[in-house]
Structure formats: structure tokens, C-alpha cells
PDB file of N, CA and C in Angstrom:
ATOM      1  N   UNK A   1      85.770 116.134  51.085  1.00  0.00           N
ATOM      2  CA  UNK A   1      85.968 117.525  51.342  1.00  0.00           C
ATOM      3  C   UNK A   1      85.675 117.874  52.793  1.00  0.00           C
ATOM      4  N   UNK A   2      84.429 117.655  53.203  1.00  0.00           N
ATOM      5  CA  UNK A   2      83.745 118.428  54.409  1.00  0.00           C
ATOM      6  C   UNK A   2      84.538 117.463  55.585  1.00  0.00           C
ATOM      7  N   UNK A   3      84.131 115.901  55.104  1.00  0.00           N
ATOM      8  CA  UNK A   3      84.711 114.539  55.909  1.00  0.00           C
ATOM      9  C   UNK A   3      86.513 114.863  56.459  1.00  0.00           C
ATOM     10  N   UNK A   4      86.988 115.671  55.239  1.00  0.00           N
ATOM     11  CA  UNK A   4      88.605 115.853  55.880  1.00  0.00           C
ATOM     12  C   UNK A   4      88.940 116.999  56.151  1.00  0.00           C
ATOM     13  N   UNK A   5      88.339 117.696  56.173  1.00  0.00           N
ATOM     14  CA  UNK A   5      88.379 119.289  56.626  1.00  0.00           C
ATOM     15  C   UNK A   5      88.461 119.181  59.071  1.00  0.00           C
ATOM     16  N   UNK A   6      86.796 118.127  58.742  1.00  0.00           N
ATOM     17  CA  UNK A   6      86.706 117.578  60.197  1.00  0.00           C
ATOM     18  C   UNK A   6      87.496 116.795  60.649  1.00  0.00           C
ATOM     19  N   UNK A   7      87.861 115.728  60.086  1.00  0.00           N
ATOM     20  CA  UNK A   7      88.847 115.066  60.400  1.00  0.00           C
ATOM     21  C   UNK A   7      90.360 116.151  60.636  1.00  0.00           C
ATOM     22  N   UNK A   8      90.599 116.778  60.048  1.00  0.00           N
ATOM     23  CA  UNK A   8      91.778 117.730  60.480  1.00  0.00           C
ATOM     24  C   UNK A   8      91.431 118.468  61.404  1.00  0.00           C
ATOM     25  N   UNK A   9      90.403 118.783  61.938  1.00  0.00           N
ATOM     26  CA  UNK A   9      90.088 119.531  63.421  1.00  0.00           C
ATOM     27  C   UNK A   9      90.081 118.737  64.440  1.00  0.00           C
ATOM     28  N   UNK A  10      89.166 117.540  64.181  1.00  0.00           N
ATOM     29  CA  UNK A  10      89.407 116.356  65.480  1.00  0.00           C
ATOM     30  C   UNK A  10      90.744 116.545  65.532  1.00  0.00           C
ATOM     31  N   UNK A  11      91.943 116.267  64.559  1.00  0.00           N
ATOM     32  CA  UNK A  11      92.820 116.083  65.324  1.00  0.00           C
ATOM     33  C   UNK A  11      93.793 116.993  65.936  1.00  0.00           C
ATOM     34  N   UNK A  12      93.391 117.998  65.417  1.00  0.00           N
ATOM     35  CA  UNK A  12      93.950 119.374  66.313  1.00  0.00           C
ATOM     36  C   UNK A  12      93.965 119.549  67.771  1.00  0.00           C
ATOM     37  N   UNK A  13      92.328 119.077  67.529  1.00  0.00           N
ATOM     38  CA  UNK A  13      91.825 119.239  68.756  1.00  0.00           C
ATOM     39  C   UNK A  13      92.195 118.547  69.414  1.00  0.00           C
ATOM     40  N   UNK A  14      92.449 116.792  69.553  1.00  0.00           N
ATOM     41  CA  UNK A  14      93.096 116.263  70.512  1.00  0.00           C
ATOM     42  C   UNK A  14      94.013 116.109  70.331  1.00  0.00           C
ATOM     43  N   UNK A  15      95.299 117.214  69.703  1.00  0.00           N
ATOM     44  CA  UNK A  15      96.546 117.172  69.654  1.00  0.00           C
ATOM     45  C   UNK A  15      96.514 118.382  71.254  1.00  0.00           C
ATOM     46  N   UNK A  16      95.761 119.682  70.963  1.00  0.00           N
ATOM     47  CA  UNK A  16      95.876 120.080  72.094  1.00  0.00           C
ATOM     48  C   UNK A  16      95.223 120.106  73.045  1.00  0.00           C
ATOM     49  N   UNK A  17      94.390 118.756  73.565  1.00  0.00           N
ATOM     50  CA  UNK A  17      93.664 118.167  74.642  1.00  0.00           C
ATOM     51  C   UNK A  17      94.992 117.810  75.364  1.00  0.00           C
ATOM     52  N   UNK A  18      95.873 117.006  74.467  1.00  0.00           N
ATOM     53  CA  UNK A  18      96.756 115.948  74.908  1.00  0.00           C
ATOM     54  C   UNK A  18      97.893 116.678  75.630  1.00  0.00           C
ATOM     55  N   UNK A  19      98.221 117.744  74.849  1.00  0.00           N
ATOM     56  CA  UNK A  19      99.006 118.891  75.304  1.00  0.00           C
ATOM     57  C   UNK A  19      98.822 119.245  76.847  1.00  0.00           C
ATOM     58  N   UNK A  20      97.397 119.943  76.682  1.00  0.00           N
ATOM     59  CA  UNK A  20      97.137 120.489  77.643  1.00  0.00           C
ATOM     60  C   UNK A  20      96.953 119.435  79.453  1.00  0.00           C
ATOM     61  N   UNK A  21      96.645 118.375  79.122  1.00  0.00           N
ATOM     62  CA  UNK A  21      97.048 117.451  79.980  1.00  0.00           C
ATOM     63  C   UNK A  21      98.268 116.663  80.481  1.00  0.00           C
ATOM     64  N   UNK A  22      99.201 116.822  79.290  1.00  0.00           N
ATOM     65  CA  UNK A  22     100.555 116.644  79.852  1.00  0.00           C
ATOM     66  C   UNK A  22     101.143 118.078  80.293  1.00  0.00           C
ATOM     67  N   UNK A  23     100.909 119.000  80.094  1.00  0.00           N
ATOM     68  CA  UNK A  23     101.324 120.312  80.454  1.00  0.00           C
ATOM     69  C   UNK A  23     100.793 121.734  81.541  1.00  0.00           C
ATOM     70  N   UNK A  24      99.675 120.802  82.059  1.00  0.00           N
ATOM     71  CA  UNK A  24      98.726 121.454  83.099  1.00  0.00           C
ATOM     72  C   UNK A  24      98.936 121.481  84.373  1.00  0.00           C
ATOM     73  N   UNK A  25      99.576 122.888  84.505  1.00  0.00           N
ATOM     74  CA  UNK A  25     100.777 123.782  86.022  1.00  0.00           C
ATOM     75  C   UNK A  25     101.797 123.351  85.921  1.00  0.00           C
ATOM     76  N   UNK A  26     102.318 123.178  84.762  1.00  0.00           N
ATOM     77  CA  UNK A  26     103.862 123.068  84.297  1.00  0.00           C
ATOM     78  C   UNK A  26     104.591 124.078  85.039  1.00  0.00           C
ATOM     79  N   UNK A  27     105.720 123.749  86.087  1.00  0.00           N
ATOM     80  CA  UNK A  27     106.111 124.762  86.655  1.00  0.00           C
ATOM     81  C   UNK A  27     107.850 124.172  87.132  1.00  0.00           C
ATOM     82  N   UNK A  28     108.631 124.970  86.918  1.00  0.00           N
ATOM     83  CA  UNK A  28     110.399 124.647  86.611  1.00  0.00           C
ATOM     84  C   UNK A  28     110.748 125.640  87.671  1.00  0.00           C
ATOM     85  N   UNK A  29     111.130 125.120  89.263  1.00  0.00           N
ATOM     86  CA  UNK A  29     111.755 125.425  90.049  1.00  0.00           C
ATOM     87  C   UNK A  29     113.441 125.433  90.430  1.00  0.00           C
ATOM     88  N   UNK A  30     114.406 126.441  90.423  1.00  0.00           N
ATOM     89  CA  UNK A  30     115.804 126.254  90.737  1.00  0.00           C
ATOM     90  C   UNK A  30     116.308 126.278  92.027  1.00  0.00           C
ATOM     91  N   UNK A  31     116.711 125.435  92.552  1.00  0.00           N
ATOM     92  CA  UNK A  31     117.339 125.503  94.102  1.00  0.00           C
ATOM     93  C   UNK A  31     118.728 125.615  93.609  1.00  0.00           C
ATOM     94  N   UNK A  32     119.629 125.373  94.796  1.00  0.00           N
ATOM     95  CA  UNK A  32     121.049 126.174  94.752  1.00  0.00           C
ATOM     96  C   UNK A  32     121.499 125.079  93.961  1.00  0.00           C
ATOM     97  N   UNK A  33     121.299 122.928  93.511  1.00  0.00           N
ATOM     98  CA  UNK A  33     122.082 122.755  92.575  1.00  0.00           C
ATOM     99  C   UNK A  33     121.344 121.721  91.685  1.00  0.00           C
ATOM    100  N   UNK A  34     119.910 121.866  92.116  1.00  0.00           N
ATOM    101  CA  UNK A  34     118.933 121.205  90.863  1.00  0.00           C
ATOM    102  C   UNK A  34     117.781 122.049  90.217  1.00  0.00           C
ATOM    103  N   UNK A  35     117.262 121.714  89.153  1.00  0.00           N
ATOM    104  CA  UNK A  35     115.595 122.029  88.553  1.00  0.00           C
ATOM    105  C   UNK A  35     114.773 121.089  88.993  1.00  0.00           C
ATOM    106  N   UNK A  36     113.422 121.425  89.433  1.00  0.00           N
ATOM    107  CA  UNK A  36     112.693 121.140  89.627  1.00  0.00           C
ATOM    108  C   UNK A  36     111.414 120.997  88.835  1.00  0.00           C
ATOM    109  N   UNK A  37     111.163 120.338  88.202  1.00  0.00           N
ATOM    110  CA  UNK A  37     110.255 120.260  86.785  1.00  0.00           C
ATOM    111  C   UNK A  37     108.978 119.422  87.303  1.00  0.00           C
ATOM    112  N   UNK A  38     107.704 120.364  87.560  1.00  0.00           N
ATOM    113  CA  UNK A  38     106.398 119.223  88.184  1.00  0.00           C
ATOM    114  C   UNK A  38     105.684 119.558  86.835  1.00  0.00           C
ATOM    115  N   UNK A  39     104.685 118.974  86.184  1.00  0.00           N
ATOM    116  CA  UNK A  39     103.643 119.152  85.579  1.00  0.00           C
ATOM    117  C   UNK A  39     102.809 117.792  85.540  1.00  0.00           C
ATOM    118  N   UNK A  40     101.680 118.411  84.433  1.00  0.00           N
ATOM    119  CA  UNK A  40     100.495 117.047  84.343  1.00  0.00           C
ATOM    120  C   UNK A  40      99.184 117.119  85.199  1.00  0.00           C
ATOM    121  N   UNK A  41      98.191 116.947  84.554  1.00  0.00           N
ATOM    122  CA  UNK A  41      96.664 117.087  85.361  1.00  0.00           C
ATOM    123  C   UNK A  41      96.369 115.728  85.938  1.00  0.00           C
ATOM    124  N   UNK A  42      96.111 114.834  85.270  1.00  0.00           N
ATOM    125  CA  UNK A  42      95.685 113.374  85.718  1.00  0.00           C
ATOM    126  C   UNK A  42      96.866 112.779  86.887  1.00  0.00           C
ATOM    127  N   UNK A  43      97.423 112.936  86.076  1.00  0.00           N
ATOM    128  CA  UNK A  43      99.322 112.421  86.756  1.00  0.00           C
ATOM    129  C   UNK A  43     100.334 113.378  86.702  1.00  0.00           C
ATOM    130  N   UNK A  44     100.935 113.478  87.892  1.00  0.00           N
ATOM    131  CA  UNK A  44     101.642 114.324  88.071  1.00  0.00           C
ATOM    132  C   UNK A  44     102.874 113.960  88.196  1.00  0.00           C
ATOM    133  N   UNK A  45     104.033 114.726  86.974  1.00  0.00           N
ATOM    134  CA  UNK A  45     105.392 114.351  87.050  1.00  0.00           C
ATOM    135  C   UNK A  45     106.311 115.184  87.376  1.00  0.00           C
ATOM    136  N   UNK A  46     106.969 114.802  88.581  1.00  0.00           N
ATOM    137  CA  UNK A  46     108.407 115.640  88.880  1.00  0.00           C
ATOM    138  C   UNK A  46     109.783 115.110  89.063  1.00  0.00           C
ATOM    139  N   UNK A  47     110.370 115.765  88.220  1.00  0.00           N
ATOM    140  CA  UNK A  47     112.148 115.381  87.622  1.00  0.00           C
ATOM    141  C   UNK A  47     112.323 116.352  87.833  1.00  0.00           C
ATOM    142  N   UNK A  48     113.793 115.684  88.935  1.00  0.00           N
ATOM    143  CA  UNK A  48     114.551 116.793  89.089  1.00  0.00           C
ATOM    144  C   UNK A  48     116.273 116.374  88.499  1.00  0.00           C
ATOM    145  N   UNK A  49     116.732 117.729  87.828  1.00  0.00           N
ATOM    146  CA  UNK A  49     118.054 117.832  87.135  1.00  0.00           C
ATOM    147  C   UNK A  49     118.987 118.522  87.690  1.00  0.00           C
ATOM    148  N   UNK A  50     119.961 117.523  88.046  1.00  0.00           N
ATOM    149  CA  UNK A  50     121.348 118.671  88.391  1.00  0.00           C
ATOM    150  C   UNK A  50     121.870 119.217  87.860  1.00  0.00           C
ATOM    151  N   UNK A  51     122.070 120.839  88.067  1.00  0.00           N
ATOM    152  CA  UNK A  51     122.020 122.012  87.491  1.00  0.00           C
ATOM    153  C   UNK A  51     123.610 121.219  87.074  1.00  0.00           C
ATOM    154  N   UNK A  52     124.523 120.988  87.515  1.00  0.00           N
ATOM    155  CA  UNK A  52     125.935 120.666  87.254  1.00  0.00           C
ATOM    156  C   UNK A  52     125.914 119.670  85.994  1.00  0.00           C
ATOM    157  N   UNK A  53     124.729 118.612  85.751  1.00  0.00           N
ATOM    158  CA  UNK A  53     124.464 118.172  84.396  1.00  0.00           C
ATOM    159  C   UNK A  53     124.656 118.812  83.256  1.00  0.00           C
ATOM    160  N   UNK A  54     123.538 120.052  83.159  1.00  0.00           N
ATOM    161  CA  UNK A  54     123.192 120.923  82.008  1.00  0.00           C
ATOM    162  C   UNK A  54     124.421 121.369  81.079  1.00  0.00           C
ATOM    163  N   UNK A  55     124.260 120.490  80.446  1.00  0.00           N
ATOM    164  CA  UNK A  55     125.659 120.992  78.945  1.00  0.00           C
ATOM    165  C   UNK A  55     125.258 122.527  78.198  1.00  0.00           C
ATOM    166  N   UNK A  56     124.137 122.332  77.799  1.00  0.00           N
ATOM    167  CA  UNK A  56     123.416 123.158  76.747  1.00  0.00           C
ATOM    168  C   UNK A  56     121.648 122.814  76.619  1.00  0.00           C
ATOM    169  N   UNK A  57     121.380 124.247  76.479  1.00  0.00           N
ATOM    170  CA  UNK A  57     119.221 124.090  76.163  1.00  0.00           C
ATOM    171  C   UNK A  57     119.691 124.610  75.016  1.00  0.00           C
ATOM    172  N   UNK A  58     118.682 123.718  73.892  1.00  0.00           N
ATOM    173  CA  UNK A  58     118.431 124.068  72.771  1.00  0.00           C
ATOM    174  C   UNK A  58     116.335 124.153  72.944  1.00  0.00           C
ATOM    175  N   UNK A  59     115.887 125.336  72.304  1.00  0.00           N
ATOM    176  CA  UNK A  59     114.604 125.742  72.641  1.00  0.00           C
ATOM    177  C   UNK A  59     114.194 125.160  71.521  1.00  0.00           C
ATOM    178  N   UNK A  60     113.070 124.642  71.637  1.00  0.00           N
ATOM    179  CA  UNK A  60     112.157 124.347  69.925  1.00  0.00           C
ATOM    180  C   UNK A  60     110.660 125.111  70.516  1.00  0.00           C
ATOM    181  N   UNK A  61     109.624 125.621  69.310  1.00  0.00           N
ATOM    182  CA  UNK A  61     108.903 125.852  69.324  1.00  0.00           C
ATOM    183  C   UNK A  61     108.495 125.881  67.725  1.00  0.00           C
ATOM    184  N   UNK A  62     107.233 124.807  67.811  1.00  0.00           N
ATOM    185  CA  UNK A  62     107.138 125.002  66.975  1.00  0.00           C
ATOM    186  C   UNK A  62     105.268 126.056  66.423  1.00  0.00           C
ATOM    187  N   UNK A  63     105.563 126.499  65.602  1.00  0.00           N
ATOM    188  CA  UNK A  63     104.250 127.433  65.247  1.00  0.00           C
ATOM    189  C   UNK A  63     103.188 127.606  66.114  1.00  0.00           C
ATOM    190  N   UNK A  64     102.382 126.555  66.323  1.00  0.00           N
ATOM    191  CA  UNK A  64     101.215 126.429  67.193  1.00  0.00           C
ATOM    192  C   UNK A  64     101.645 126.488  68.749  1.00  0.00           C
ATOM    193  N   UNK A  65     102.896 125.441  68.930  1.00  0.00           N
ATOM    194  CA  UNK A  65     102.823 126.082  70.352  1.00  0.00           C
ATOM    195  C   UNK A  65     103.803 127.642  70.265  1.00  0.00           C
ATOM    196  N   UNK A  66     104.175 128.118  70.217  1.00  0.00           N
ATOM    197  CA  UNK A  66     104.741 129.449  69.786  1.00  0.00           C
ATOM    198  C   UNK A  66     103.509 130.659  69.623  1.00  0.00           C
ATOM    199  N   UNK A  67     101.957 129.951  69.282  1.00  0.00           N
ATOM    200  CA  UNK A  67     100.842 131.012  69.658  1.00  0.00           C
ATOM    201  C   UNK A  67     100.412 130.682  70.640  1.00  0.00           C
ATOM    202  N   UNK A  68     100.781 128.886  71.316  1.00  0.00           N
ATOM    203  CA  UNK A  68     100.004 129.324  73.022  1.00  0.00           C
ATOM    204  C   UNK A  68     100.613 129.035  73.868  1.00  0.00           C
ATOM    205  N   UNK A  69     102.421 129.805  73.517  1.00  0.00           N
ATOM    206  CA  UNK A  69     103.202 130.043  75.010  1.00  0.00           C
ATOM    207  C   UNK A  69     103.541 128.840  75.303  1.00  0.00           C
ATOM    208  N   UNK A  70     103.839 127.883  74.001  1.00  0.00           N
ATOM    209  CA  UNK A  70     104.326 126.625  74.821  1.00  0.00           C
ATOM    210  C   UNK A  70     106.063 126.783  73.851  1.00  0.00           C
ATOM    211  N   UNK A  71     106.711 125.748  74.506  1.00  0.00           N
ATOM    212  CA  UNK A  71     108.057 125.776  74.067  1.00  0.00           C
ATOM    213  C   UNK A  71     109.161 124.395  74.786  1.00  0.00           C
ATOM    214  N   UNK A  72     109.697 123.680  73.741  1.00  0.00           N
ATOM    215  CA  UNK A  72     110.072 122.428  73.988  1.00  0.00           C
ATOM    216  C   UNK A  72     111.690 122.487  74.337  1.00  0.00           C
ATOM    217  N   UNK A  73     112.281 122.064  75.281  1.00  0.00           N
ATOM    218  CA  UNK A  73     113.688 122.585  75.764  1.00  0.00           C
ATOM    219  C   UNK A  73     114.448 121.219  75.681  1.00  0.00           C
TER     220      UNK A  73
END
């Protein structure tokens, strides 16, 4: 009971540790013909996409990130 109650919070919790370190100053810049996508605390990743690529964004969000402003493209 008590043993999996905790066990379901540990892993909450480092579901959004993990989050928050791949997603820390997530920030999506547009110049005149790419995105600019930097994020990440430890390591920092930036991809950039030519805007002339982009077929279609399909948005996901699911519940939890949808209460903390996160959203998967």
C-alpha cells in the first residue's frame, strides 16, 4: 500500500526532474528561413530547421504537461 503509493511519487518525481533538465530555457527562435530550437541545463541543444522543411505541427500535450505549460510539437 504505503510502499506503492511512494514508489508512484519517486517516479513522478523523476519523471519531472528529467523533464525539467531536458527542457531548462527552452527557447524557439525564427529568422527569415530557419527555427532556432536551444534548450537543456547540463547540455545544451541547438537544432536548427528550415522553415521551407515544415510540412505540418501536430501539438501533443499530454495532462501533466498541459498543467505545467509544457507541450510536445
Amino acid at each position: 500500500g504505503a510502499a506503492a503509493v511512494l514508489m508512484l511519487i519517486l517516479i513522478v518525481l523523476i519523471s519531472v526532474a528529467k523533464n525539467f533538465f531536458q527542457l531548462y530555457r527552452f527557447t524557439v527562435v525564427r529568422t527569415d528561413d530557419s527555427l532556432l530550437i536551444e534548450k537543456g541545463l547540463f547540455q545544451r541543444n541547438l537544432q536548427t530547421i528550415p522553415v521551407r522543411k515544415i510540412q505540418g505541427i501536430k501539438i501533443k500535450q499530454q495532462f501533466l504537461r498541459r498543467l505545467l505549460g509544457f507541450a510536445s510539437a
